[in-house]
PDB file of N, CA and C in Angstrom:
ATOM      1  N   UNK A   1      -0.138 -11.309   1.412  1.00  0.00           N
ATOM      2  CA  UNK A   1       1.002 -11.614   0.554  1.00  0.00           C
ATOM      3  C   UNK A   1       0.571 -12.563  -0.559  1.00  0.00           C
ATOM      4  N   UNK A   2       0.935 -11.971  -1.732  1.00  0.00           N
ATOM      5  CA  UNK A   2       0.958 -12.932  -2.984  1.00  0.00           C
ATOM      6  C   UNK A   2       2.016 -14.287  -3.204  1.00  0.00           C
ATOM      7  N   UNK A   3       2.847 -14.104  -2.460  1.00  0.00           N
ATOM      8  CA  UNK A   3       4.034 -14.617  -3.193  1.00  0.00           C
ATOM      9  C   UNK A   3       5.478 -14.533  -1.876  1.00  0.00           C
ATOM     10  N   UNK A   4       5.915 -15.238  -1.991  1.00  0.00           N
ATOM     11  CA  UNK A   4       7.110 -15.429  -0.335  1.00  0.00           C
ATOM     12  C   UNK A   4       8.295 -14.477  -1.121  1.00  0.00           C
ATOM     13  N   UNK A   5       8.732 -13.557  -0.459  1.00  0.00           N
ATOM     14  CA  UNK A   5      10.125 -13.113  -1.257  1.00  0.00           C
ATOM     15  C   UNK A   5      11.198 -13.708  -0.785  1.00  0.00           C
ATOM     16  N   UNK A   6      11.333 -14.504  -0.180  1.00  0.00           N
ATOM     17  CA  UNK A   6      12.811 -15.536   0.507  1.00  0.00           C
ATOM     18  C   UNK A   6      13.901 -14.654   0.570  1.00  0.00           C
ATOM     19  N   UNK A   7      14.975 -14.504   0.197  1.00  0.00           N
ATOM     20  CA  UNK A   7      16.058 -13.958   1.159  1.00  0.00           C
ATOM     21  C   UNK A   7      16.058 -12.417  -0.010  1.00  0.00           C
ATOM     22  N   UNK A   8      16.009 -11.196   1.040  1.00  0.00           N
ATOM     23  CA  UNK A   8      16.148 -10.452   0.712  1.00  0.00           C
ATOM     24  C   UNK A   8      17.747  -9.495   0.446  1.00  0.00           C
ATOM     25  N   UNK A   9      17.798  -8.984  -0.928  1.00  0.00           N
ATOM     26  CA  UNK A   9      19.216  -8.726  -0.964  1.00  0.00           C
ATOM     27  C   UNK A   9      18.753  -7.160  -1.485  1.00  0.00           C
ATOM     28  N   UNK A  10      19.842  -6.477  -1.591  1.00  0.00           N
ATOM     29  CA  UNK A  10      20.034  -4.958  -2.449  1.00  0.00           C
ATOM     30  C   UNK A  10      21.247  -4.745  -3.060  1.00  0.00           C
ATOM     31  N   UNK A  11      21.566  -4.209  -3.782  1.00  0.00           N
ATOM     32  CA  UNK A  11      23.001  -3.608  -4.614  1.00  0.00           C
ATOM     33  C   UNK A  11      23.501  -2.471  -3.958  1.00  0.00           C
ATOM     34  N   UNK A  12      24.898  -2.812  -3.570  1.00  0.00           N
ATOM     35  CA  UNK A  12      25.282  -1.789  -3.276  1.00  0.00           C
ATOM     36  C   UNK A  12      25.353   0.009  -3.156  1.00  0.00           C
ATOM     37  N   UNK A  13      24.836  -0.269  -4.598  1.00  0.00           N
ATOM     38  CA  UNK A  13      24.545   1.313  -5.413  1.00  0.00           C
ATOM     39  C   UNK A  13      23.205   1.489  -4.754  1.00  0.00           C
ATOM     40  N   UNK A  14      22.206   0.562  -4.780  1.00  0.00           N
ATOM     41  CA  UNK A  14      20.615   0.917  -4.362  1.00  0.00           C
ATOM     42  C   UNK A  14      20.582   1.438  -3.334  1.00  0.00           C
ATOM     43  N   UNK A  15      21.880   0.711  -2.422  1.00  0.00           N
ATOM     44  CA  UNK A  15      21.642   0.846  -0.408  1.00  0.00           C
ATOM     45  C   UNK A  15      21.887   2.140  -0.866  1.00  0.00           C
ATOM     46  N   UNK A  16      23.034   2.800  -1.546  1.00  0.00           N
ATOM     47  CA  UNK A  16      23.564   4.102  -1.319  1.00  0.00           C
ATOM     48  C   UNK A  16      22.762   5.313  -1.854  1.00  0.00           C
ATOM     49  N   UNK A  17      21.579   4.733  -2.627  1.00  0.00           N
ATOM     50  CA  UNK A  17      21.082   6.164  -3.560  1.00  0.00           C
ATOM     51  C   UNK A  17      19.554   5.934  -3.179  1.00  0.00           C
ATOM     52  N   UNK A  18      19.249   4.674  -2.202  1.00  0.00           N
ATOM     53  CA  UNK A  18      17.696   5.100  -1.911  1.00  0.00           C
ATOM     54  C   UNK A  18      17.496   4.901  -0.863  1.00  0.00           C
ATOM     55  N   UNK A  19      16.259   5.765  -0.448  1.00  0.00           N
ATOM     56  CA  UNK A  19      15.768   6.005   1.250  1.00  0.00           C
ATOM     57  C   UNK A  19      15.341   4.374   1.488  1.00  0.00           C
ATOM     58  N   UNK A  20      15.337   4.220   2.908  1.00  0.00           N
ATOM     59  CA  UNK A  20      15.166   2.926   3.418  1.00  0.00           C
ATOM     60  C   UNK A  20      13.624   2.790   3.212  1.00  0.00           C
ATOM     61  N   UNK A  21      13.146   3.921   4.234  1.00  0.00           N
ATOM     62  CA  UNK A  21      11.303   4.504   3.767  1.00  0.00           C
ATOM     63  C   UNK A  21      10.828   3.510   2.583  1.00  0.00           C
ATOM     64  N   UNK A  22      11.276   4.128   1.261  1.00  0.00           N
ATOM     65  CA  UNK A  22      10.667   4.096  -0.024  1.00  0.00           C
ATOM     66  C   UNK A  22      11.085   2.210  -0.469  1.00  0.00           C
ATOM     67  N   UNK A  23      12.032   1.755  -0.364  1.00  0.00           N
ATOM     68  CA  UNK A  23      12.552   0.260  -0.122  1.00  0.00           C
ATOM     69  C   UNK A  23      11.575  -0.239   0.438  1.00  0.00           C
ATOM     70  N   UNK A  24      11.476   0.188   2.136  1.00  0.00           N
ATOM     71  CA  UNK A  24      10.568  -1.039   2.665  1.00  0.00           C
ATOM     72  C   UNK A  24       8.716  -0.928   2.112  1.00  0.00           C
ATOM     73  N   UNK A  25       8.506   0.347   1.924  1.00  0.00           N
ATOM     74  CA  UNK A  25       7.155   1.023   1.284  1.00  0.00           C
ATOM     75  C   UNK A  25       6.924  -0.522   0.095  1.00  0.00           C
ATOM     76  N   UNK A  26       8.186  -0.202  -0.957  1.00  0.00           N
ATOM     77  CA  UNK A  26       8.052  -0.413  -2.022  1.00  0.00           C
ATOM     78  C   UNK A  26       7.923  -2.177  -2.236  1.00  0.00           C
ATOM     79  N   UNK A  27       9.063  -2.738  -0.716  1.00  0.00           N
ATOM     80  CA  UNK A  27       8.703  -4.106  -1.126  1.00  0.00           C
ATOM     81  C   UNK A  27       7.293  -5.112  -0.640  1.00  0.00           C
ATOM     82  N   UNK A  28       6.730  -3.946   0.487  1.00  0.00           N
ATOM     83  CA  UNK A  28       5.567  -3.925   0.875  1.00  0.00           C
ATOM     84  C   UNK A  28       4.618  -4.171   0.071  1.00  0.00           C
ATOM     85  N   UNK A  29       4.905  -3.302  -1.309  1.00  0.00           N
ATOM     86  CA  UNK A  29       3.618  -3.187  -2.358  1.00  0.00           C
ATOM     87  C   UNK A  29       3.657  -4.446  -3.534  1.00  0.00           C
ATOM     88  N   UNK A  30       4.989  -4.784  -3.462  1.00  0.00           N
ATOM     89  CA  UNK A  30       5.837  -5.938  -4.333  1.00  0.00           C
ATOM     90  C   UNK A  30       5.047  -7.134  -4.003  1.00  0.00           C
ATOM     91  N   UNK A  31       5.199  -7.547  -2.905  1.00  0.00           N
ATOM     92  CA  UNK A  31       4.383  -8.628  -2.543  1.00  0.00           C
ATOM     93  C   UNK A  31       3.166  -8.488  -2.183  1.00  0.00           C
ATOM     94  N   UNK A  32       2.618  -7.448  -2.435  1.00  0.00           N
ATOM     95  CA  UNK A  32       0.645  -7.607  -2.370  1.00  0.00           C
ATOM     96  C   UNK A  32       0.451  -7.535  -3.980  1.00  0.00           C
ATOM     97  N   UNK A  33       1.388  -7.741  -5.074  1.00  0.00           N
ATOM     98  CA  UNK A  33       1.174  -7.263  -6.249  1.00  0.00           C
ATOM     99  C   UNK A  33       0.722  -6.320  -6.778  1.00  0.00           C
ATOM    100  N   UNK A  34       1.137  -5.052  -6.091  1.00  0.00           N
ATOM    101  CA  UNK A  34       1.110  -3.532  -6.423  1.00  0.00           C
ATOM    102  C   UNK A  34       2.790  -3.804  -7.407  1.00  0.00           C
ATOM    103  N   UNK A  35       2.558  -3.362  -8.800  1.00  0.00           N
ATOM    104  CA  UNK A  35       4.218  -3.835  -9.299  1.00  0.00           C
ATOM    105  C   UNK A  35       4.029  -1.968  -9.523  1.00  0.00           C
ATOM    106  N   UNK A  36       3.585  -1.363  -9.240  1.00  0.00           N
ATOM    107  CA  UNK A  36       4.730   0.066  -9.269  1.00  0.00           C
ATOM    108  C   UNK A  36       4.063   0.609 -10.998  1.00  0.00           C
ATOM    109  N   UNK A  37       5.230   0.903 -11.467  1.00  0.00           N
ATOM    110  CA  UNK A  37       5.070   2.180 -12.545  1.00  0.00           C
ATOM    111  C   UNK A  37       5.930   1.031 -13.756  1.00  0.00           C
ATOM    112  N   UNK A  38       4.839  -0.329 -13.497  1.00  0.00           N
ATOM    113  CA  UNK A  38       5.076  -0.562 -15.207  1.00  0.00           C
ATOM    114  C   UNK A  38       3.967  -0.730 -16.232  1.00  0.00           C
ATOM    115  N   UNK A  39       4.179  -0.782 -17.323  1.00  0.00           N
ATOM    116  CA  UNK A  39       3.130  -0.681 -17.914  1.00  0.00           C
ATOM    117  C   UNK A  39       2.318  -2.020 -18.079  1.00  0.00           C
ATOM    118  N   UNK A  40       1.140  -1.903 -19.247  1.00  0.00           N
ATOM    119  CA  UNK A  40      -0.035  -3.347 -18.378  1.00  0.00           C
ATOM    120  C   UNK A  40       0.412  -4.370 -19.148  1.00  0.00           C
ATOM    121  N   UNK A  41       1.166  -3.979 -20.139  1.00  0.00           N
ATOM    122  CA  UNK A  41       2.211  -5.693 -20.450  1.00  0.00           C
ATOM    123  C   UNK A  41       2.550  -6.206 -19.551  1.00  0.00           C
ATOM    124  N   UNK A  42       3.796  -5.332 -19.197  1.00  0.00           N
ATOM    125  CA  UNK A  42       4.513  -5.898 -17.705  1.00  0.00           C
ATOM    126  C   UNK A  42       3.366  -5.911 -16.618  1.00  0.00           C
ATOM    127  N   UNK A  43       2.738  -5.676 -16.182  1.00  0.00           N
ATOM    128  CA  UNK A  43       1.911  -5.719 -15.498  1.00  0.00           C
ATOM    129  C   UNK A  43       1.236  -7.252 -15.681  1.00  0.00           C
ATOM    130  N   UNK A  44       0.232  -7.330 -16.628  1.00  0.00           N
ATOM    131  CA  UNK A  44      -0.107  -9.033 -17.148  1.00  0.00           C
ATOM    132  C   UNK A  44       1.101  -9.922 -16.988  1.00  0.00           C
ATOM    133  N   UNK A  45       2.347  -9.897 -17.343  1.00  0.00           N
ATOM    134  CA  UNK A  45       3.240 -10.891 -17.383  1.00  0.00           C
ATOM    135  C   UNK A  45       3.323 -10.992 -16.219  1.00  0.00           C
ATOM    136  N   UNK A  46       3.500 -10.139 -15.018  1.00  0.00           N
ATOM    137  CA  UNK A  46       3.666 -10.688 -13.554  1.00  0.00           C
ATOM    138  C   UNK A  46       2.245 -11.620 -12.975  1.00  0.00           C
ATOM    139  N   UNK A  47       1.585 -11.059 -13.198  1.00  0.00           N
ATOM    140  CA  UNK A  47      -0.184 -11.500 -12.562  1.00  0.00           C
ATOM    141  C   UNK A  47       0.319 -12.904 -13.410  1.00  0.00           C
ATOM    142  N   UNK A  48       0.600 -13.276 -14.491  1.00  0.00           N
ATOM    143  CA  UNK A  48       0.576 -14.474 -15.024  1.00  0.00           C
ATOM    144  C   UNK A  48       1.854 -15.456 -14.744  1.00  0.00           C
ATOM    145  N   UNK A  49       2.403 -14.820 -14.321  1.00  0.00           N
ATOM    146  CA  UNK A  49       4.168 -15.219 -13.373  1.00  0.00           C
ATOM    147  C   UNK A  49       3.455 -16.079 -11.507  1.00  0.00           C
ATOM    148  N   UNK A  50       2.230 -15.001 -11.215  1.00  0.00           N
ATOM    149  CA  UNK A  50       2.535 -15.410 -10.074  1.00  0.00           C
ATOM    150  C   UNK A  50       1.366 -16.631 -10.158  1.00  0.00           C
ATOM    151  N   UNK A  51       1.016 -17.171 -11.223  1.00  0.00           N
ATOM    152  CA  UNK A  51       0.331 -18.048 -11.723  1.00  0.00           C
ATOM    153  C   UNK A  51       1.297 -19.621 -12.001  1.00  0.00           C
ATOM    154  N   UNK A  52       2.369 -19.320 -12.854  1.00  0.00           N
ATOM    155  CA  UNK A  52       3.670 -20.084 -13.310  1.00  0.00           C
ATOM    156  C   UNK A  52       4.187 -20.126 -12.725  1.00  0.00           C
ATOM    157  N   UNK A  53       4.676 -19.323 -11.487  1.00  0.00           N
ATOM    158  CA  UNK A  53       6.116 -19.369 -11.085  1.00  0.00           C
ATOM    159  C   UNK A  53       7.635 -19.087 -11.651  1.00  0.00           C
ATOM    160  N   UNK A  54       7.087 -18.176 -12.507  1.00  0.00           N
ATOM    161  CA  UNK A  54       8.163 -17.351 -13.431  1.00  0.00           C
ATOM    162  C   UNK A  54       8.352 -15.920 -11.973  1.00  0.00           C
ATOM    163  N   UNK A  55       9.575 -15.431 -13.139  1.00  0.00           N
ATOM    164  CA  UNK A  55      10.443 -14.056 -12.356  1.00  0.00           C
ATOM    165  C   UNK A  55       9.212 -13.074 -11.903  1.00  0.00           C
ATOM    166  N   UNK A  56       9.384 -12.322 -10.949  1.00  0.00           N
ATOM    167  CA  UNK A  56       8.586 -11.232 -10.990  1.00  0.00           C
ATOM    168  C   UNK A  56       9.231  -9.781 -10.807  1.00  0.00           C
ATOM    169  N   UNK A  57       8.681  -8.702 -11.244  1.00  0.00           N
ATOM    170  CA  UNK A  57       9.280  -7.342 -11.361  1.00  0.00           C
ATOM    171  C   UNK A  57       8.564  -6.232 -11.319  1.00  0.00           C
ATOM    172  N   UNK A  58       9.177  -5.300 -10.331  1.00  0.00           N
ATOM    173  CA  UNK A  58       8.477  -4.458 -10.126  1.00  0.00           C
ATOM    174  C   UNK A  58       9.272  -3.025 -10.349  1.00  0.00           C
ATOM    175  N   UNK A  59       8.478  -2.021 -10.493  1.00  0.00           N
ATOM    176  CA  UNK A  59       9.442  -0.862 -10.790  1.00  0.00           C
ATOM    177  C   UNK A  59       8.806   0.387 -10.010  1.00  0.00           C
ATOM    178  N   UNK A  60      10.087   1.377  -9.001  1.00  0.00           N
ATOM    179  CA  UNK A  60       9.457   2.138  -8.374  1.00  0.00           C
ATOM    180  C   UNK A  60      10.780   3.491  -8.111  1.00  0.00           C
ATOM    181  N   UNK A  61       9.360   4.792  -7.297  1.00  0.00           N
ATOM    182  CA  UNK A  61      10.750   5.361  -7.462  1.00  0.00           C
ATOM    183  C   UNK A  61      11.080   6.267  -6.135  1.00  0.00           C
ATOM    184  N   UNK A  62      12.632   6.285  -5.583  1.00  0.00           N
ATOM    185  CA  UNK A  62      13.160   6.647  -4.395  1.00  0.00           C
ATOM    186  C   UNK A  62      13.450   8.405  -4.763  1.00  0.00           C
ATOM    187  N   UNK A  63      12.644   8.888  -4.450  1.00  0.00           N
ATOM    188  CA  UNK A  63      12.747  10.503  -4.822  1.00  0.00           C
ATOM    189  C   UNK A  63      12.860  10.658  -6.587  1.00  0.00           C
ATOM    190  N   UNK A  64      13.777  11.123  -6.872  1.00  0.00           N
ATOM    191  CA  UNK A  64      14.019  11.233  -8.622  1.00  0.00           C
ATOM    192  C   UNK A  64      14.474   9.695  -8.963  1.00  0.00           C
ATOM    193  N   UNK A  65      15.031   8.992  -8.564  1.00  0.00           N
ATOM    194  CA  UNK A  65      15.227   7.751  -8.920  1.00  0.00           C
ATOM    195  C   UNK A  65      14.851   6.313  -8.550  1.00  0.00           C
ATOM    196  N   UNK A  66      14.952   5.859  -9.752  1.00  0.00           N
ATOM    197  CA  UNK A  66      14.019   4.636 -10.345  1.00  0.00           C
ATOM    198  C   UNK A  66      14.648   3.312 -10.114  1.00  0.00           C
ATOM    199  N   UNK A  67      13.908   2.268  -9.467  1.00  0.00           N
ATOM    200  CA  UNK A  67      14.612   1.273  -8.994  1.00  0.00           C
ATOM    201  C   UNK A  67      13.427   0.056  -9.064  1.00  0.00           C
ATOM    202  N   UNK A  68      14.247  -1.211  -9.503  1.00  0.00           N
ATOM    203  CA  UNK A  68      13.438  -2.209  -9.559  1.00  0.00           C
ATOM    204  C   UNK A  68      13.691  -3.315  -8.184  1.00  0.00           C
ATOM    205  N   UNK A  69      12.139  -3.993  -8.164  1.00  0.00           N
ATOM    206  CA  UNK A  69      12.516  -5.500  -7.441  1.00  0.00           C
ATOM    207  C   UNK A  69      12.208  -5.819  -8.637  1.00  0.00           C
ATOM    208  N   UNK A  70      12.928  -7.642  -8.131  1.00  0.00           N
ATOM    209  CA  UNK A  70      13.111  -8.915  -8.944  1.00  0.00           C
ATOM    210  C   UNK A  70      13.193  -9.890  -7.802  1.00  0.00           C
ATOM    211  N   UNK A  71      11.930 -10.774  -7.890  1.00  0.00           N
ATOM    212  CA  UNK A  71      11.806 -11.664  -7.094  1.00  0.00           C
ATOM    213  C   UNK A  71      12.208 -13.057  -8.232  1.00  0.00           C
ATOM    214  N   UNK A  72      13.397 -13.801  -7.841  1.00  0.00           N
ATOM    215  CA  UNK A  72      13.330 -15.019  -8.963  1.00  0.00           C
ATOM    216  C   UNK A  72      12.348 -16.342  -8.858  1.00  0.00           C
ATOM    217  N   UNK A  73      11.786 -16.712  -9.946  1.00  0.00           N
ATOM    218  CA  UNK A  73      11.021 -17.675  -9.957  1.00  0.00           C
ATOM    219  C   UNK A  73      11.172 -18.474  -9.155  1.00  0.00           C
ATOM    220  N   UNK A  74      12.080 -19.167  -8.985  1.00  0.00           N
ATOM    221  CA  UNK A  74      12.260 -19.819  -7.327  1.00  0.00           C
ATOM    222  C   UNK A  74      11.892 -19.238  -5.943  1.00  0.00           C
ATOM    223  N   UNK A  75      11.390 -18.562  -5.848  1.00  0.00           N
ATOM    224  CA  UNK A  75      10.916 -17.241  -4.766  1.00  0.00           C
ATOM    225  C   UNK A  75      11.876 -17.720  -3.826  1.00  0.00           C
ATOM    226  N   UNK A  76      12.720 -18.054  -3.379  1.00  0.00           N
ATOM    227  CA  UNK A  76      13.979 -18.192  -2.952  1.00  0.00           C
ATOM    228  C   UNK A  76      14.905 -16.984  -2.612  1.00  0.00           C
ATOM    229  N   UNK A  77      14.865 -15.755  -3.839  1.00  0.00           N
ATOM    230  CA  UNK A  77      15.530 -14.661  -3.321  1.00  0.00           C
ATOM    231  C   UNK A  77      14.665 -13.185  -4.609  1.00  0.00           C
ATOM    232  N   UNK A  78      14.916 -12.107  -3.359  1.00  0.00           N
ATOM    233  CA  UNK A  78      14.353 -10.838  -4.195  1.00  0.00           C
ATOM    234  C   UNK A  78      15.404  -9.885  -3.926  1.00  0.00           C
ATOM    235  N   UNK A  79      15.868  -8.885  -5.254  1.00  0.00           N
ATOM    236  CA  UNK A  79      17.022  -8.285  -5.432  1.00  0.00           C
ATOM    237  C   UNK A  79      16.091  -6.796  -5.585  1.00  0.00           C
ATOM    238  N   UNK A  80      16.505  -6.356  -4.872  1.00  0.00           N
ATOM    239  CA  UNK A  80      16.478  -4.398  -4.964  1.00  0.00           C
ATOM    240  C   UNK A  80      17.688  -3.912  -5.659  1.00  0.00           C
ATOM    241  N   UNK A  81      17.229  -3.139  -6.970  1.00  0.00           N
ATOM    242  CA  UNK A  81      18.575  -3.222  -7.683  1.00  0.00           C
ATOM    243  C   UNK A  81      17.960  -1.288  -8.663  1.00  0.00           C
ATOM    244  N   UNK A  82      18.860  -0.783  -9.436  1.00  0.00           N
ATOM    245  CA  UNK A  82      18.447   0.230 -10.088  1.00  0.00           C
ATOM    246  C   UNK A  82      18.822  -0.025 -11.382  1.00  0.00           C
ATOM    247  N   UNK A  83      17.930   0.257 -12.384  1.00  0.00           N
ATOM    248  CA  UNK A  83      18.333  -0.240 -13.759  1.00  0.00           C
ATOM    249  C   UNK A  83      20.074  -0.721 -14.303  1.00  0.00           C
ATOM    250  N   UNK A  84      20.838   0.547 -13.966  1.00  0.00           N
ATOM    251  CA  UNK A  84      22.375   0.393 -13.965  1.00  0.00           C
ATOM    252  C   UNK A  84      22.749  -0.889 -13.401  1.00  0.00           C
ATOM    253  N   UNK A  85      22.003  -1.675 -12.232  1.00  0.00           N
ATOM    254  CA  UNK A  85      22.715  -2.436 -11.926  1.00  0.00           C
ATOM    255  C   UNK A  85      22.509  -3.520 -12.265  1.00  0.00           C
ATOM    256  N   UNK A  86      21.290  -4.111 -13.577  1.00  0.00           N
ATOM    257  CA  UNK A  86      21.237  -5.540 -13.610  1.00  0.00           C
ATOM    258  C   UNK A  86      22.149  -6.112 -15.286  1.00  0.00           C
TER     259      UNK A  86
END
């Protein structure tokens, strides 16, 4: 683990439109700093986040749809959420 994800939450909409599988897969990869399918901007800004202690974000996808973590700089709490919902 890179980084503590402290209390884990999801959006309502996320619980309902993604497999549990691909969630726990995905927050698995979140905290070894596998961030998913963003590009190497976003990519550098996290590697340099988990340096600062800034937000971190990751982007992944539950069959056809696309869903982010967001661990907040306080590593205190990480939100499973789908673009629509932030």
């Amino acid at each position: 683990m890179k980084f503590q994800l402290g209390q884990v939450v999801i959006t309502p909409t996320a619980l309902e439109k993604l497999k549990s599988d691909d969630i726990l897969n995905a927050l698995n990869r979140h905290v070894l700093g596998d961030w998913g399918e963003l590009d190497d901007e976003d990519r550098q800004t996290n590697d340099e986040a988990l340096q600062s202690g800034s937000r971190l974000l990751s982007a992944y996808r539950s069959g056809g749809t696309k869903f982010w973590i967001i661990t907040e700089a306080s590593r205190e709490a990480t939100t499973v959420l789908l673009p629509e919902d932030y």
